[in-house]
C-alpha atoms as a PDB file:
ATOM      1  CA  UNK A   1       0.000   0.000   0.000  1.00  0.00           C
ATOM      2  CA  UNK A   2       1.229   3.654  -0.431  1.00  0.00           C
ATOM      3  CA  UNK A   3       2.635   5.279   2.174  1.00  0.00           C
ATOM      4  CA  UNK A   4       1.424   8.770   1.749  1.00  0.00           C
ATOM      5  CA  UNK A   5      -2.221   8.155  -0.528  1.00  0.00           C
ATOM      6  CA  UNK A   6      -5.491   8.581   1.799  1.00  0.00           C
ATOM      7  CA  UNK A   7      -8.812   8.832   1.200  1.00  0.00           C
ATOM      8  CA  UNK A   8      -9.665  12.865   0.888  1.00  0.00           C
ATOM      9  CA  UNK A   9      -5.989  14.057   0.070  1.00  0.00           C
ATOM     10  CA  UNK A  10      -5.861  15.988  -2.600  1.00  0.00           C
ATOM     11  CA  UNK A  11      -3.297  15.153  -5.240  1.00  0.00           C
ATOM     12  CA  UNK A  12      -1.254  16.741  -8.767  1.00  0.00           C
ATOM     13  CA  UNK A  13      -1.258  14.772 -11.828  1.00  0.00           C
ATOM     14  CA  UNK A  14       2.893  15.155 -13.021  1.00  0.00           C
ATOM     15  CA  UNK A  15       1.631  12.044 -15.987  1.00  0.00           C
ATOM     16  CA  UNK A  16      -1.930  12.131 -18.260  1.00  0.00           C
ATOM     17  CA  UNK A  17       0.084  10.018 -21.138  1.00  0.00           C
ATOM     18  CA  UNK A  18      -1.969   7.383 -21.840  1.00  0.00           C
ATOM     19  CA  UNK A  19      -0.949   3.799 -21.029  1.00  0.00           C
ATOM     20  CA  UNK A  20      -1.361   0.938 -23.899  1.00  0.00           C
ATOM     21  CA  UNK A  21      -4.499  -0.385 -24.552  1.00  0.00           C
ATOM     22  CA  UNK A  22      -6.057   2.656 -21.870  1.00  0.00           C
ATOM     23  CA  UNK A  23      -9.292   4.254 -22.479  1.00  0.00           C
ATOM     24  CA  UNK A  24     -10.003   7.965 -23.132  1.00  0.00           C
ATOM     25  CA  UNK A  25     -10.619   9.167 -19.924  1.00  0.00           C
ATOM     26  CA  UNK A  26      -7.378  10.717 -18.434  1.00  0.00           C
ATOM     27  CA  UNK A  27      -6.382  12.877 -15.702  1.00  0.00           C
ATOM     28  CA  UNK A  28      -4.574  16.107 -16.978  1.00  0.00           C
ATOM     29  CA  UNK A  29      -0.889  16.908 -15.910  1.00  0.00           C
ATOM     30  CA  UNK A  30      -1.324  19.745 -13.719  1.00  0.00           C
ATOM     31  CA  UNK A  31      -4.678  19.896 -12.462  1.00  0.00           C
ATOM     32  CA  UNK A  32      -5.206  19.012  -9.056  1.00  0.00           C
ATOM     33  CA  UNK A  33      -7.616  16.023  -8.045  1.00  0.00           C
ATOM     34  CA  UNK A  34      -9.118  14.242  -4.572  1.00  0.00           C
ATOM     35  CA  UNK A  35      -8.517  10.598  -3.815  1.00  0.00           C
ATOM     36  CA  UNK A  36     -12.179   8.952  -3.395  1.00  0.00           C
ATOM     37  CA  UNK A  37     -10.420   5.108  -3.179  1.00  0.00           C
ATOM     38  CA  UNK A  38      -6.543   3.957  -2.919  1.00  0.00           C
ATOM     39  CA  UNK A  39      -5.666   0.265  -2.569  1.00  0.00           C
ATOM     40  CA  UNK A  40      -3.961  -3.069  -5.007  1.00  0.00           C
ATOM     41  CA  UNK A  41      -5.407  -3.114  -7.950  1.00  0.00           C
ATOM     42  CA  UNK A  42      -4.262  -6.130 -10.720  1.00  0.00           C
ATOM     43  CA  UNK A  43      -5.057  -4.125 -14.204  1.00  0.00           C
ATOM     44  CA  UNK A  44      -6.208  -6.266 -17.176  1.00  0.00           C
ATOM     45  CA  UNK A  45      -2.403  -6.049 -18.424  1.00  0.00           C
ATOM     46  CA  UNK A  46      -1.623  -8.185 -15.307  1.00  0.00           C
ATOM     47  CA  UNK A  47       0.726  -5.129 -13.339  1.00  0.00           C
ATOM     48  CA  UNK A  48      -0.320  -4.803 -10.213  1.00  0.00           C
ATOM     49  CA  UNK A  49       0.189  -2.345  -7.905  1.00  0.00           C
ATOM     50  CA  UNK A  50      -1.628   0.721  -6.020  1.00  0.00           C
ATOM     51  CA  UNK A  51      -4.477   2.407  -7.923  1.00  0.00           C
ATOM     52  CA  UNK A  52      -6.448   5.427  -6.895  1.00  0.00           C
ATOM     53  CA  UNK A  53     -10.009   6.592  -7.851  1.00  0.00           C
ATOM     54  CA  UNK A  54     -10.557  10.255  -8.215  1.00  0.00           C
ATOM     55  CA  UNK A  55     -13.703  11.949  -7.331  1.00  0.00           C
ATOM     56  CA  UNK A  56     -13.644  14.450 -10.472  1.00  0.00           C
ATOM     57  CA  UNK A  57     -13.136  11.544 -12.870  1.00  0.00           C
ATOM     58  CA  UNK A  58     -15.606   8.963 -13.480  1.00  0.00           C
ATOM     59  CA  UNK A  59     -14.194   6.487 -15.643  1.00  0.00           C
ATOM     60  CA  UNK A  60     -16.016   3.771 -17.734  1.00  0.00           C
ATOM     61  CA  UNK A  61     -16.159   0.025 -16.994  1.00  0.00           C
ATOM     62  CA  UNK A  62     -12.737  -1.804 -18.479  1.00  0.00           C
ATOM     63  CA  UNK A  63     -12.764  -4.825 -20.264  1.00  0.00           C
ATOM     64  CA  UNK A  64     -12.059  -7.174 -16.995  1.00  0.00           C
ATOM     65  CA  UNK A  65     -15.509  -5.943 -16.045  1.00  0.00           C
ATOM     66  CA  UNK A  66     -14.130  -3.670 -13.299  1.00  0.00           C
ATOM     67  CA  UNK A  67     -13.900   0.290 -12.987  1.00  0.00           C
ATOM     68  CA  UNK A  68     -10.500   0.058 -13.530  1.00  0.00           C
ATOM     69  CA  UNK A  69      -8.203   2.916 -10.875  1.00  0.00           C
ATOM     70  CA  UNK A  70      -5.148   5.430 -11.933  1.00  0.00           C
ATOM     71  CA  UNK A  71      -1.578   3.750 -11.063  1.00  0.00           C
ATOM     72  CA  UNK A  72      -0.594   6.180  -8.013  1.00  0.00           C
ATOM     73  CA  UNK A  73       2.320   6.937  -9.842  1.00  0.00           C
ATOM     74  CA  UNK A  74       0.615   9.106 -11.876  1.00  0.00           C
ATOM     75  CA  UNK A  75       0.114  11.717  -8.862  1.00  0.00           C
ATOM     76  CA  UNK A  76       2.094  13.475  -5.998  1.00  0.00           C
ATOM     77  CA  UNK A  77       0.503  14.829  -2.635  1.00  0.00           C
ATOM     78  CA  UNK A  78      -0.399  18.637  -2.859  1.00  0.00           C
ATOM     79  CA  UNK A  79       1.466  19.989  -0.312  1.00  0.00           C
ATOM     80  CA  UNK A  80       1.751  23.590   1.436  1.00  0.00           C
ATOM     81  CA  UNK A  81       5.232  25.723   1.138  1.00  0.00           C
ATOM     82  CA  UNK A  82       5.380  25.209   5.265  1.00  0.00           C
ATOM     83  CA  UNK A  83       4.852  21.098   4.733  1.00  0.00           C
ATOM     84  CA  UNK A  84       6.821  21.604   1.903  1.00  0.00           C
ATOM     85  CA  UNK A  85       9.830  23.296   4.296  1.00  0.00           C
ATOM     86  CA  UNK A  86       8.903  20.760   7.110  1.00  0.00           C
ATOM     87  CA  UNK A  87      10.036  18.019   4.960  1.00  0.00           C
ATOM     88  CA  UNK A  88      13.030  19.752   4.074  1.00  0.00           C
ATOM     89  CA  UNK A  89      14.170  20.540   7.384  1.00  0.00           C
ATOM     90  CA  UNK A  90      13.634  16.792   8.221  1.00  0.00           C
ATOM     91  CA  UNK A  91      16.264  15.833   5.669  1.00  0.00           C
ATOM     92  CA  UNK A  92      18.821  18.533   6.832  1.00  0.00           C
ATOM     93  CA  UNK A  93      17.898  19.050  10.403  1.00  0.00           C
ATOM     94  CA  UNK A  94      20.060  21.878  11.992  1.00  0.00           C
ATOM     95  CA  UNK A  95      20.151  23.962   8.338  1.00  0.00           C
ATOM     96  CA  UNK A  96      18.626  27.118   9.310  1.00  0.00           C
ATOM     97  CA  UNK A  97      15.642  27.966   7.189  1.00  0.00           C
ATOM     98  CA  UNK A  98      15.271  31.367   5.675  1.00  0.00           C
ATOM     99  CA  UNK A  99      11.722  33.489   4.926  1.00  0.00           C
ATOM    100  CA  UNK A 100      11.414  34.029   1.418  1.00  0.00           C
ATOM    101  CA  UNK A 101      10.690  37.647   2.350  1.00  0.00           C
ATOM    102  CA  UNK A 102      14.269  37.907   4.263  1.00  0.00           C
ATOM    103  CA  UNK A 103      15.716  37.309   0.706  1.00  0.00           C
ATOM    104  CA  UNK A 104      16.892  39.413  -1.680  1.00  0.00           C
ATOM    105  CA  UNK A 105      18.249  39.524  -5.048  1.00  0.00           C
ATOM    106  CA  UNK A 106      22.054  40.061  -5.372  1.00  0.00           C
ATOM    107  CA  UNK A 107      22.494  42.459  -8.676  1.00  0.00           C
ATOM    108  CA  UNK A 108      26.242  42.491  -9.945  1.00  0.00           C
ATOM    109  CA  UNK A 109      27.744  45.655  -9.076  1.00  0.00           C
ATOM    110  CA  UNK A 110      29.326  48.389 -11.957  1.00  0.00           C
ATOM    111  CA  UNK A 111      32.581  47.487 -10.951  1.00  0.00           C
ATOM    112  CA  UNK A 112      32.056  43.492 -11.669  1.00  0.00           C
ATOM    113  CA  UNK A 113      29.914  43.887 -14.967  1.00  0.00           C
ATOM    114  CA  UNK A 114      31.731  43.520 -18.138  1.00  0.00           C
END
């Protein structure tokens, strides 16, 4: 099962390419979606793996007879720029984190331009 995939998360498509022998309904790189089901799915290709339903897409019955789901790797969790930092901190704990506001663009001085 996916580690981060829950019911009611909201997710961002990063691939709407479609997959051999897939139907016509796609999510669209980009647009933002809400899990309504994550769990093992075997598609009709015989890959497993985890699949997600999406509340804005209702897709059409697939030839094994099933609603067949999205592979998860078609998504990534929508996160917030403090989750987002959170999760950076964790992998460098002790780095110091600096507001975007404290920041400031460095122009090259007249002496240093060519």
């Amino acid at each position: 099962m996916s580690n981060w995939a829950r019911v009611g998360m909201k997710v961002v498509c990063v691939d709407g390419k479609p997959r051999p022998k897939s139907r016509k309904t796609l999510p669209k790189e980009g647009v933002v979606y809400t899990i309504a089901w994550v769990g093992h799915h075997e598609w009709p290709s015989g890959n497993t793996g985890i699949g997600v339903h999406l509340i804005e897409i209702s897709r059409p019955v697939g030839t094994n007879g099933r609603v067949n789901p999205y592979g998860i790797d078609r998504f990534r969790p929508v996160i917030s720029p403090e989750q987002d930092i959170a999760l950076f901190q964790a992998l460098c704990p002790g780095l110091p984190v600096v507001p975007p506001a404290v920041l400031k663009p460095r122009l090259p001085s007249k002496e240093n331009a060519n």
